[in-house]
N, C-alpha and C. Protein backbone atom coordinates (compact mmCIF):
# COMPACT_ATOMS: atom_id res chain seq x y z
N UNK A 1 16.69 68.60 82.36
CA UNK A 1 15.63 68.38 83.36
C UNK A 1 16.23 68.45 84.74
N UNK A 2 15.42 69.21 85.63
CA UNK A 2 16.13 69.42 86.68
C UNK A 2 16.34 68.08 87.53
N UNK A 3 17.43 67.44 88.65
CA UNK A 3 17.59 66.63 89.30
C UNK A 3 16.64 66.61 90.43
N UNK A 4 15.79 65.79 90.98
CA UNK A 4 14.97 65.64 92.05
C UNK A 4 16.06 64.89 93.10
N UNK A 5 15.92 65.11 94.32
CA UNK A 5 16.72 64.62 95.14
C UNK A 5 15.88 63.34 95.69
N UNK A 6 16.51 61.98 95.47
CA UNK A 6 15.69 60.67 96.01
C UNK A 6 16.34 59.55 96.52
N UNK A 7 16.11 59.09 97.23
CA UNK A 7 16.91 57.98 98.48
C UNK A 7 17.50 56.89 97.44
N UNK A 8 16.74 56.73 96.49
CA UNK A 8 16.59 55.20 95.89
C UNK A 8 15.97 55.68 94.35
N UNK A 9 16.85 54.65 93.08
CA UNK A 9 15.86 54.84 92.18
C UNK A 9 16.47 53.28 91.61
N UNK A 10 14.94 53.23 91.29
CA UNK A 10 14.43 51.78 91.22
C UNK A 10 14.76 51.77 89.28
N UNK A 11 15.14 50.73 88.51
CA UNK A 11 14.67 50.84 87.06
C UNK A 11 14.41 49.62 86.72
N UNK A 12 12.99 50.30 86.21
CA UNK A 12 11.99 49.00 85.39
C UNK A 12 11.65 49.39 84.34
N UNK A 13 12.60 49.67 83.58
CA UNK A 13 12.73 49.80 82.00
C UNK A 13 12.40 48.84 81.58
N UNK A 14 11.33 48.53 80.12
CA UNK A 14 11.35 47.52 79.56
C UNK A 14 10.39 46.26 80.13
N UNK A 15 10.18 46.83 81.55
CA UNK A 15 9.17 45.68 82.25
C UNK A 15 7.89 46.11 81.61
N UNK A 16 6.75 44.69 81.95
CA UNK A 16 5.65 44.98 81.50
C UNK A 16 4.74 44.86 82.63
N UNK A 17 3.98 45.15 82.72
CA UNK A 17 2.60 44.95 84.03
C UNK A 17 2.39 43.61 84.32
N UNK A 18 2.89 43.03 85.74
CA UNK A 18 2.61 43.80 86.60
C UNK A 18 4.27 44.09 87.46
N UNK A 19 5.26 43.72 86.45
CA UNK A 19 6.74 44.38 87.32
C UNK A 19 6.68 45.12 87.39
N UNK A 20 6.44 45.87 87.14
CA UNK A 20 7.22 47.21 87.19
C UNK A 20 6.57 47.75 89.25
N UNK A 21 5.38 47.07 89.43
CA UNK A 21 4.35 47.82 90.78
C UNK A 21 5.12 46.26 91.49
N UNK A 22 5.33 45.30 91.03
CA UNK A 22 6.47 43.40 91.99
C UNK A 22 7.84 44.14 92.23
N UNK A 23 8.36 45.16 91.10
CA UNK A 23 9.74 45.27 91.82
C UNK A 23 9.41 46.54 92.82
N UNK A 24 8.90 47.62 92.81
CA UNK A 24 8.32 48.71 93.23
C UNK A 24 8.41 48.35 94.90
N UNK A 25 7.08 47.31 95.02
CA UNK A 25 6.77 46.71 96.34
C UNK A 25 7.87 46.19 97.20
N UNK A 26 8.87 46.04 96.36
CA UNK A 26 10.05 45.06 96.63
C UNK A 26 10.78 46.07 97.43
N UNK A 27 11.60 47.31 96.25
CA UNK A 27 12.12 48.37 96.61
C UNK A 27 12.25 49.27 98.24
N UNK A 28 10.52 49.45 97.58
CA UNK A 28 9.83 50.31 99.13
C UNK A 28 9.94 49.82 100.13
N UNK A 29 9.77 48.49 100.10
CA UNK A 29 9.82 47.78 101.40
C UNK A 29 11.45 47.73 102.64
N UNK A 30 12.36 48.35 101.62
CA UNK A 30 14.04 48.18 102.26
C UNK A 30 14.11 50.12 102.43
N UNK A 31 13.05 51.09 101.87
CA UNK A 31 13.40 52.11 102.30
C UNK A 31 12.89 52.58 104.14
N UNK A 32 13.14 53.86 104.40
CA UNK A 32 13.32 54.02 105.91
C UNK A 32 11.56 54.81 105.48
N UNK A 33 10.87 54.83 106.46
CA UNK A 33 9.71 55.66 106.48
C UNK A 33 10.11 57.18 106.12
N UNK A 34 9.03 58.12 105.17
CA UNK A 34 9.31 59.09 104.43
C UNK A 34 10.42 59.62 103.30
N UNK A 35 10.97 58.20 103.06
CA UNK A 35 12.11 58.40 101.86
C UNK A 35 11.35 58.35 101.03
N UNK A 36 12.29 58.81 99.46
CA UNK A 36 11.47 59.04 98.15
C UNK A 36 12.14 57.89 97.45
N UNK A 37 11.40 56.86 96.57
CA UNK A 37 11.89 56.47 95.57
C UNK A 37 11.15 56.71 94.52
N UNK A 38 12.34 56.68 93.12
CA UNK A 38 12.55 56.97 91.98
C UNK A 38 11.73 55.56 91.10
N UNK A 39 11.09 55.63 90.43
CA UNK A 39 11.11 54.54 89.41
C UNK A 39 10.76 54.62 88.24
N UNK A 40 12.06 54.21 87.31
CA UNK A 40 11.71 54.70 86.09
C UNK A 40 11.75 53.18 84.96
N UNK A 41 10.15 53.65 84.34
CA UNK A 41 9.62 53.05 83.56
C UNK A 41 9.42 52.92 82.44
N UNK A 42 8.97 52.32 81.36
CA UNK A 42 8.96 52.30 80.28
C UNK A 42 7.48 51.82 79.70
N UNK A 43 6.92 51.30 80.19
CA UNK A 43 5.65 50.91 80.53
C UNK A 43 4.05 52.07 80.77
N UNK A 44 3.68 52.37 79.60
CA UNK A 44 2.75 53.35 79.83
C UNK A 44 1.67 52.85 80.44
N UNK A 45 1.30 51.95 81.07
CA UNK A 45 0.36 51.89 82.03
C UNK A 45 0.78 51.97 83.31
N UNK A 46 1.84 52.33 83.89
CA UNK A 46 2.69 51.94 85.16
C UNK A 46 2.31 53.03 85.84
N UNK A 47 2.06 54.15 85.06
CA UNK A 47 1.66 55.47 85.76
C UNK A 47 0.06 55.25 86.50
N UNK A 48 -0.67 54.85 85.93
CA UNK A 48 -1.86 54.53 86.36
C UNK A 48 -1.65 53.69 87.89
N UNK A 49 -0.89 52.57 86.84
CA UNK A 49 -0.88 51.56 88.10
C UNK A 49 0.05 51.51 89.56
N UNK A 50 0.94 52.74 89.37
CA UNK A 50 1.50 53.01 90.14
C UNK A 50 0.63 53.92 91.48
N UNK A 51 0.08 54.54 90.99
CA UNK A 51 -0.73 55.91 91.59
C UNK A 51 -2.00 54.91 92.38
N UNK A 52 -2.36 53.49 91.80
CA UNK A 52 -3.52 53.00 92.29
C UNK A 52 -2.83 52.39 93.63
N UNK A 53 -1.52 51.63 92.89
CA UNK A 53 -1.02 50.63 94.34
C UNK A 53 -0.34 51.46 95.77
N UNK A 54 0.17 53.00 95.27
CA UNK A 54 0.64 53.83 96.49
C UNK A 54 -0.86 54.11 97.38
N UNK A 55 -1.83 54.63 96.67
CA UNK A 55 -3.23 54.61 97.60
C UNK A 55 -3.31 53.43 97.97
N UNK A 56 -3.59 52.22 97.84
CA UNK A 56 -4.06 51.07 97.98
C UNK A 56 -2.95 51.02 99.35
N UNK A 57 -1.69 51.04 99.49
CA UNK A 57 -0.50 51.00 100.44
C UNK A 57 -0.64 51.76 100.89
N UNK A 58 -0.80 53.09 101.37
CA UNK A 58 -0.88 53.37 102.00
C UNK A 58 0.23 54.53 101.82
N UNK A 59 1.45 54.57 100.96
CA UNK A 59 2.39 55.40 100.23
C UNK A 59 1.76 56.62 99.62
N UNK A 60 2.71 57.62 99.44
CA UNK A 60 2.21 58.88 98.51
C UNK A 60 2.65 58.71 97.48
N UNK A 61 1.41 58.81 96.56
CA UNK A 61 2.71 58.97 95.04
C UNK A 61 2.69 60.78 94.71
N UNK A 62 3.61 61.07 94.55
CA UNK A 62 3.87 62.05 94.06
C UNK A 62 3.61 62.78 93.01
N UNK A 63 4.44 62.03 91.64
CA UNK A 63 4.07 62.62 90.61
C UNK A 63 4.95 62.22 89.53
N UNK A 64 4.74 62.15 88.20
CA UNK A 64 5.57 61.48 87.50
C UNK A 64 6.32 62.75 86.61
N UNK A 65 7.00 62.37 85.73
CA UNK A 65 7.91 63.17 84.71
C UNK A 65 8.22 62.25 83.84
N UNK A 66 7.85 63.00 82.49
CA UNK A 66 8.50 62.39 81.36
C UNK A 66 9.22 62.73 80.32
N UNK A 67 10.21 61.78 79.88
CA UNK A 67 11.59 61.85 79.87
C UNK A 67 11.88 61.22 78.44
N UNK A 68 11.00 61.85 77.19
CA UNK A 68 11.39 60.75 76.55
C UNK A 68 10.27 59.73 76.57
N UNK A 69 10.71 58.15 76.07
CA UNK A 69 10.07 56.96 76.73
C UNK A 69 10.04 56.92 77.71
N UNK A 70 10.69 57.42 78.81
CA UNK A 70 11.08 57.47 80.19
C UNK A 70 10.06 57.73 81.14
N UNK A 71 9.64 56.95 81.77
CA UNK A 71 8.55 57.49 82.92
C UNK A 71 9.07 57.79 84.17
N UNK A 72 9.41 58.80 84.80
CA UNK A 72 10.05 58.97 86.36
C UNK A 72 8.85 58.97 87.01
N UNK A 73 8.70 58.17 87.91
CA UNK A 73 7.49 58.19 88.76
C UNK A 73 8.71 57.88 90.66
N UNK A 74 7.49 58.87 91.12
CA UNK A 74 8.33 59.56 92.51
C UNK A 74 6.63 59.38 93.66
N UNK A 75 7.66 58.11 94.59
CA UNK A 75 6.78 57.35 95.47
C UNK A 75 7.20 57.85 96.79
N UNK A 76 6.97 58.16 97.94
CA UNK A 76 7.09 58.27 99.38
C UNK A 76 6.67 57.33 100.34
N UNK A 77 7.41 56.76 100.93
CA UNK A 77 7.42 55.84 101.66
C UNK A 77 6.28 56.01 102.99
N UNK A 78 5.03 55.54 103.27
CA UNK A 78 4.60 56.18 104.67
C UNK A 78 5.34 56.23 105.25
N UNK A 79 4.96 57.45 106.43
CA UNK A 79 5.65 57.43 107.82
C UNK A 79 4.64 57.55 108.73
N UNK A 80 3.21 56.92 108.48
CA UNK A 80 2.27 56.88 109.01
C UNK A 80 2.47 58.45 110.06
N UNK A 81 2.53 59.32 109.55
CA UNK A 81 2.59 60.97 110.23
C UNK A 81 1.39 60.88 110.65
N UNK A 82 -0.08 60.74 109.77
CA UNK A 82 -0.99 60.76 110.28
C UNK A 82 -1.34 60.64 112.34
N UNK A 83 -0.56 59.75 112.73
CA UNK A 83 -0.71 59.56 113.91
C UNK A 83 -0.04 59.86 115.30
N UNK A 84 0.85 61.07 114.82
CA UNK A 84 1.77 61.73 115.56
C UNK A 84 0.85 62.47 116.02
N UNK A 85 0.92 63.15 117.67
CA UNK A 85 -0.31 63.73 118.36
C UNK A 85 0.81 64.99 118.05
N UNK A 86 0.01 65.88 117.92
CA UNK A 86 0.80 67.48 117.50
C UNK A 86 0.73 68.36 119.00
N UNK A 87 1.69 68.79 119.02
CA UNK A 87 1.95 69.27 120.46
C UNK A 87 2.60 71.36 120.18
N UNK A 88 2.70 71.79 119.35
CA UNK A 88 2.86 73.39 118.97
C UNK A 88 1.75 73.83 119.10
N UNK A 89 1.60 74.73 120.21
CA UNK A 89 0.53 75.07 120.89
C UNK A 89 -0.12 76.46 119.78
N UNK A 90 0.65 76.95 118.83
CA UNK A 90 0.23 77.70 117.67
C UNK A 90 -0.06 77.17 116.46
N UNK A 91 -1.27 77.16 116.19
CA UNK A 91 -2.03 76.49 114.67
C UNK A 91 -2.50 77.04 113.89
N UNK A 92 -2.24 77.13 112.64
CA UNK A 92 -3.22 78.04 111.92
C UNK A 92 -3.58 76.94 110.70
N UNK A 93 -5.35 77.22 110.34
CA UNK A 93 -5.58 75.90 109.01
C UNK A 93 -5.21 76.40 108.17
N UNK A 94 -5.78 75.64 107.17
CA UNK A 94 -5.34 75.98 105.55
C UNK A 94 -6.16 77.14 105.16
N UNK A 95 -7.28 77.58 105.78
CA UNK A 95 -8.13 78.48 105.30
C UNK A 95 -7.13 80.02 105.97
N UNK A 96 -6.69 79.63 107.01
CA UNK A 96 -6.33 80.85 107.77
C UNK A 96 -4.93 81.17 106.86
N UNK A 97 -4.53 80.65 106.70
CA UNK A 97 -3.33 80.60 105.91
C UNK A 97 -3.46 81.14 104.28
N UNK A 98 -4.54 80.92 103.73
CA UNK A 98 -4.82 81.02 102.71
C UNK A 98 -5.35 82.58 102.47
N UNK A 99 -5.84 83.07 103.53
CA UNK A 99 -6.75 84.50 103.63
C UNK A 99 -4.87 85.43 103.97
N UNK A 100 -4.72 84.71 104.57
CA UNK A 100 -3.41 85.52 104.56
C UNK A 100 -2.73 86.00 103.53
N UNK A 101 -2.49 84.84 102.51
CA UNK A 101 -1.59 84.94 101.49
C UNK A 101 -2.58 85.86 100.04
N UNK A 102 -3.47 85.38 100.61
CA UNK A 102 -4.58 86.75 99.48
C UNK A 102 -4.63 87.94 99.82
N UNK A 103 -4.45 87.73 101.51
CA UNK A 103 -4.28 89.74 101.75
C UNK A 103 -3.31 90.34 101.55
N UNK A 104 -2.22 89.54 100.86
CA UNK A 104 -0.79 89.51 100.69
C UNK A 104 0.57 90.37 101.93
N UNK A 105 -0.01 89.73 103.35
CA UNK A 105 -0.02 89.88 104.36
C UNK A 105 1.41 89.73 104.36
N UNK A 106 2.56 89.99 105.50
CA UNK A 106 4.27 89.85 105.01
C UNK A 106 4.30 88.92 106.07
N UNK A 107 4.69 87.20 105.43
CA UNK A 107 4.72 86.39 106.21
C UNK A 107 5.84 85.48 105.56
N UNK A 108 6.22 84.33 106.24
CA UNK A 108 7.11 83.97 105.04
C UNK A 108 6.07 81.68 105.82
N UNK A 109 5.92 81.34 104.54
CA UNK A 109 5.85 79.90 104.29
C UNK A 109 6.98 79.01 104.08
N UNK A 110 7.21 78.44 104.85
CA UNK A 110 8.24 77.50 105.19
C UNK A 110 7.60 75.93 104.94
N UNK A 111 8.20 75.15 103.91
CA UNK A 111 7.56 73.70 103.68
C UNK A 111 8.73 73.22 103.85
N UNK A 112 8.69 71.93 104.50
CA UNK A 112 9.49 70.95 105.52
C UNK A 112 8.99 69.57 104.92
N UNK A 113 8.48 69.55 104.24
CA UNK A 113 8.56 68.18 102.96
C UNK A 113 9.71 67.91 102.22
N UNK A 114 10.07 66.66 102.01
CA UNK A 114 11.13 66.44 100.73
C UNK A 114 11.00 66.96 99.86
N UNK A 115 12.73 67.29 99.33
CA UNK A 115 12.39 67.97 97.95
C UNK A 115 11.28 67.68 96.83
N UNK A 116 11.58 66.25 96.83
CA UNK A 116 10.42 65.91 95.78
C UNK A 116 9.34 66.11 95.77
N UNK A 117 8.65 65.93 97.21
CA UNK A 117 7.21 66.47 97.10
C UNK A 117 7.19 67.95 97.32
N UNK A 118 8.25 68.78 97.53
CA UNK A 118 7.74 70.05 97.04
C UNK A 118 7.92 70.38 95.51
N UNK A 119 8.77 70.07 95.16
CA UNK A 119 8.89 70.28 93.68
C UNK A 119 7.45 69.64 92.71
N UNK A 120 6.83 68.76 93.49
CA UNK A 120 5.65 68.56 92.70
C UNK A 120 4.14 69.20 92.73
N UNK A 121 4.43 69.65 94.24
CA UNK A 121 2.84 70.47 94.35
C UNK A 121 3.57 71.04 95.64
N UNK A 122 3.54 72.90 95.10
CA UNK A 122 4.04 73.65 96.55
C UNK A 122 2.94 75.05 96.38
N UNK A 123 3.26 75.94 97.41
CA UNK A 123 2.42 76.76 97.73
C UNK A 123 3.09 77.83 97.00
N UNK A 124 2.98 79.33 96.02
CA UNK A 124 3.90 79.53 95.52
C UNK A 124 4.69 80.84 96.15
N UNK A 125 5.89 80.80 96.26
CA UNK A 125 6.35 81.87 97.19
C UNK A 125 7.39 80.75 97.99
N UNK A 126 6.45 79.87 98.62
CA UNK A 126 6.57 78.74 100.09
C UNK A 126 8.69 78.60 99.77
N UNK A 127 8.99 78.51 100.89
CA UNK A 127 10.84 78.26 101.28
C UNK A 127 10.70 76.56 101.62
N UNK A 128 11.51 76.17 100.79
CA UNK A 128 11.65 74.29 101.06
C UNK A 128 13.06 74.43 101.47
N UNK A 129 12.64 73.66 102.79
CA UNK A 129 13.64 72.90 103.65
C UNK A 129 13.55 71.76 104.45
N UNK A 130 13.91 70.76 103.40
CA UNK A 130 13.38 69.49 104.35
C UNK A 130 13.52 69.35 105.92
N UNK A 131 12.48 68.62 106.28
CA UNK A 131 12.52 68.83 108.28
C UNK A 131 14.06 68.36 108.50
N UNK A 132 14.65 67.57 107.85
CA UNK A 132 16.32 66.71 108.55
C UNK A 132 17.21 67.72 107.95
N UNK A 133 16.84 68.67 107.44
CA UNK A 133 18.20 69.69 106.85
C UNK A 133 17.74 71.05 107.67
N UNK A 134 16.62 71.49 108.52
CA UNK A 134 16.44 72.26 109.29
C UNK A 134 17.23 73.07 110.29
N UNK A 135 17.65 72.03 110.90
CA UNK A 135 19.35 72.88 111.83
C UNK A 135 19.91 73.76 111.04
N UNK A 136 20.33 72.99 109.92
CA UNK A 136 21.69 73.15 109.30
C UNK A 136 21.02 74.66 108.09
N UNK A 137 19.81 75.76 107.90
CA UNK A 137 19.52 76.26 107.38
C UNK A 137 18.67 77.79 108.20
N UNK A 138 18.97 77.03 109.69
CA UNK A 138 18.11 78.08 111.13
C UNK A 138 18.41 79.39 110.42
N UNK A 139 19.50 80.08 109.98
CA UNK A 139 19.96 80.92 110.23
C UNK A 139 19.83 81.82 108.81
N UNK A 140 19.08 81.20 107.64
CA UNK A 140 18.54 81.67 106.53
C UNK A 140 17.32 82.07 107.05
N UNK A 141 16.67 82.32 108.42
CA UNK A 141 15.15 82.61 108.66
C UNK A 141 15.08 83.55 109.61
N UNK A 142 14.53 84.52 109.28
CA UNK A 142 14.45 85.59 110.43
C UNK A 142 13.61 85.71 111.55
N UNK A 143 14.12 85.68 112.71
CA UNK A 143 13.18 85.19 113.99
C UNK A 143 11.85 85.79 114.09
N UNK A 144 12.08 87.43 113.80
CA UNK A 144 11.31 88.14 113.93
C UNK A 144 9.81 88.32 112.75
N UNK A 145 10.17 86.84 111.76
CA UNK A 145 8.85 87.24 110.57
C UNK A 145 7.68 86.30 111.40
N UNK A 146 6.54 86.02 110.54
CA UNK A 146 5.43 85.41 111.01
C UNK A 146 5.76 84.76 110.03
N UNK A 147 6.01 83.08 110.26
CA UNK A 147 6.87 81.85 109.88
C UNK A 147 5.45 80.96 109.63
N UNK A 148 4.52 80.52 108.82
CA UNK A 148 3.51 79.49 108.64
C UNK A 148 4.24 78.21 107.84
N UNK A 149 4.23 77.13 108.72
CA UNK A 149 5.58 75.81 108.52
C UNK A 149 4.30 74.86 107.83
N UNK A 150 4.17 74.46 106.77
CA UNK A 150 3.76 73.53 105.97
C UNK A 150 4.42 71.74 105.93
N UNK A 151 3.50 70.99 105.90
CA UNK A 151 3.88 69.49 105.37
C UNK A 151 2.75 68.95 104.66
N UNK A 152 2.78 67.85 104.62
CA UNK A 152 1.86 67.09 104.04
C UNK A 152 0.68 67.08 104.56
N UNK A 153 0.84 66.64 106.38
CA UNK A 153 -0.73 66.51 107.01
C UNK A 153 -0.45 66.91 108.53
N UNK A 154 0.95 68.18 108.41
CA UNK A 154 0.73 68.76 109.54
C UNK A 154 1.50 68.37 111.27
N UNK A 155 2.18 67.03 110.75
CA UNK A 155 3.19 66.40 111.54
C UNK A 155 4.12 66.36 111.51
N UNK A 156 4.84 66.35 110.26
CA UNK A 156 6.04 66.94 109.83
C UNK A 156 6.63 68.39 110.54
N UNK A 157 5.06 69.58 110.23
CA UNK A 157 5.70 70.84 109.98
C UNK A 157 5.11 70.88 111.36
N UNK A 158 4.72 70.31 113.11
CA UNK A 158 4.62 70.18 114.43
C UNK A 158 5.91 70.37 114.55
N UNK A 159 6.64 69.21 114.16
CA UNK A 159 7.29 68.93 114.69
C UNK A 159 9.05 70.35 114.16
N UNK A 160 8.51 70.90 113.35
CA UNK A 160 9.59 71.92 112.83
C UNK A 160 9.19 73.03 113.56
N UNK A 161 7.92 73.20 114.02
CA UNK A 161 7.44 74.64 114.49
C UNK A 161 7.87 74.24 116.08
N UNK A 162 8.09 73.53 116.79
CA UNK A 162 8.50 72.78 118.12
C UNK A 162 10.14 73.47 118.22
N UNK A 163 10.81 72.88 116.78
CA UNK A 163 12.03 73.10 117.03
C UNK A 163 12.53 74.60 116.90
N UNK A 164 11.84 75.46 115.59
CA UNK A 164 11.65 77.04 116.00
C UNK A 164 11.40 77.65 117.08
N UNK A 165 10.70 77.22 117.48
CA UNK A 165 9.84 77.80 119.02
C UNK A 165 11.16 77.69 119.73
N UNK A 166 11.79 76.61 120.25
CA UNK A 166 12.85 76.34 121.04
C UNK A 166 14.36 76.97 120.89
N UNK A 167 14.05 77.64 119.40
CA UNK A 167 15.50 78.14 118.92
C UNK A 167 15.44 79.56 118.81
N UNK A 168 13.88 80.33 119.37
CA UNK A 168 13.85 81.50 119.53
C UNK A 168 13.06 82.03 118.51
N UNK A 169 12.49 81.45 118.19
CA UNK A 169 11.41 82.22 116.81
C UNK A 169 9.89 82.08 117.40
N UNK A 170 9.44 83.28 117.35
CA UNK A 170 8.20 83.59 118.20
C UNK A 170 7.20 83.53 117.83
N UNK A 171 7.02 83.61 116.16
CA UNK A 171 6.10 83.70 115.39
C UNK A 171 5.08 82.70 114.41
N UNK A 172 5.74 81.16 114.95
CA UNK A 172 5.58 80.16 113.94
C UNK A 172 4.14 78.98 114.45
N UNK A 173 3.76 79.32 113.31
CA UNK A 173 2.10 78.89 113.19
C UNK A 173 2.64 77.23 112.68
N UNK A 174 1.97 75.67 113.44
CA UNK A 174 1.45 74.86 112.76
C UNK A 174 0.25 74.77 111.35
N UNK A 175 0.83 74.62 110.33
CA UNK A 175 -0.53 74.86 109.39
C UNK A 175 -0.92 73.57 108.84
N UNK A 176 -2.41 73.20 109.80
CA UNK A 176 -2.94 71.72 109.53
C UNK A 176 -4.11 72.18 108.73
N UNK A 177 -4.57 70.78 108.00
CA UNK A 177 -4.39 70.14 107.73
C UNK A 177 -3.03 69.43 106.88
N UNK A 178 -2.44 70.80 105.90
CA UNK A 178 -1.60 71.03 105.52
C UNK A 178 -1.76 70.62 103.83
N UNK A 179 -0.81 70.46 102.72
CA UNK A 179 -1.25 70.10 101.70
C UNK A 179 -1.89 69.02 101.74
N UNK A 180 -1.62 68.25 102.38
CA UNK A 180 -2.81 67.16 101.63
C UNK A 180 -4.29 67.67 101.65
N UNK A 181 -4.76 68.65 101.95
CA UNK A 181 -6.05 69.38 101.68
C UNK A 181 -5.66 70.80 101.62
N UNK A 182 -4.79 71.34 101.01
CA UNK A 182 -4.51 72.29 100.19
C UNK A 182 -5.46 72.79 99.31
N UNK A 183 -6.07 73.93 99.20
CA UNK A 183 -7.19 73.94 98.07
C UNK A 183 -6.80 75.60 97.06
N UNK A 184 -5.68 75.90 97.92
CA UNK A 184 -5.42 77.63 97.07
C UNK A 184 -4.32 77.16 95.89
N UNK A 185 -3.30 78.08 95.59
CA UNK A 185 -3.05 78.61 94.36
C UNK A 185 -1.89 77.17 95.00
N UNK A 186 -0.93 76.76 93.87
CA UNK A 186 0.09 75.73 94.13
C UNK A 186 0.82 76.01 92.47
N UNK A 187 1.78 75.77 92.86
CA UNK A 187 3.04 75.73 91.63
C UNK A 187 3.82 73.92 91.21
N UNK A 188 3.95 73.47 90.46
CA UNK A 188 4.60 72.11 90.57
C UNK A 188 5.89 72.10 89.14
N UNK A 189 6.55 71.59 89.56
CA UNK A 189 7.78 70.80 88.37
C UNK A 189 7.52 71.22 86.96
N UNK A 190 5.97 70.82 87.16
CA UNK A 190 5.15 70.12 85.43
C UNK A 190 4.58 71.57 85.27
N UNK A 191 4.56 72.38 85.69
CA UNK A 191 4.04 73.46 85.43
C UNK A 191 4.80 74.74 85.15
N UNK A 192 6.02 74.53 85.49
CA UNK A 192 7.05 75.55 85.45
C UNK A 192 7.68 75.23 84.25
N UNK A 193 7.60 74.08 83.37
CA UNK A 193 8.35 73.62 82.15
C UNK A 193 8.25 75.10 81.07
């Protein structure tokens, strides 16, 4: 099974409801905003109840994997992104983005989410490079393509299309809303098995 890359992994093997979501709360609470933790369970209701308490918080849950008895369930820490004012004066939505990739137009999709949440729901084609490993990958991207930078809800991938723009790439579209209202074709983990 392939390795997911994650800040933290929590194990609540063997716990029963409601530890497994008491140590969880516990966990999340010592990570940095937008880290991933890991938690692996044993507990077949944890998946449910995991997915209810990240909405309820305000967290993303991601997506689980199973392992066996093993439940990997993969949580994201808010970074309340929602409320970052977006300042890349080039935007394109999800619809514009989407007509593109059906006209099979030569563009290249760039997602700036953690590994984990791309490995669970990505656009298919899309280049993952988390926004904090960005510097260090400039030079795998060609200035001259038409660059559409993906995140979750569009604050993330502002703030990557800001730093393109500044490093000489002319072509790079904000694409809001971004997945979290994603509605075209997507590839995930669980689907590539």
């Amino acid at each position: 099974m392939e390795q997911l890359k994650t800040n933290y992994v929590l194990d609540a093997k063997g716990l029963a409801c409601p530890m497994p979501i008491v140590k969880t709360k516990k966990a999340i609470n010592d990570l940095e905003a937008g880290q991933v933790l890991e938690v692996r369970a044993t507990d077949k209701g944890s998946k449910a109840d995991l997915q209810a308490w990240a909405k309820s918080s305000g967290n993303q849950y991601l997506g689980t994997l199973e392992e066996g008895d093993v439940l990997r369930h993969f949580v994201r820490k808010s970074s309340n992104d929602e409320a970052i004012e977006r300042k890349h004066p080039k935007v394109a939505s999800n619809e514009d983005l989407q007509m593109k990739l059906e006209a099979n137009e030569n563009l290249i999709v760039l997602d700036v989410r953690e590994a984990a949440e791309y490995a669970f729901n990505h656009i298919p084609n899309s280049i993952s490079i988390p926004l904090g490993e960005l510097d260090a990958h400039l030079d795998e991207i060609n200035k001259d393509d038409q660059i559409f930078v993906v995140c979750r809800t569009g604050n993330r991938s502002d703030f990557a299309a800001q730093k393109l723009a500044e490093k000489g790439f002319n072509h790079v579209f904000n694409v809001v809303p971004g997945m979290s209202a994603w509605s075209g074709k997507t590839n995930s983990i669980t689907s590539l098995k």
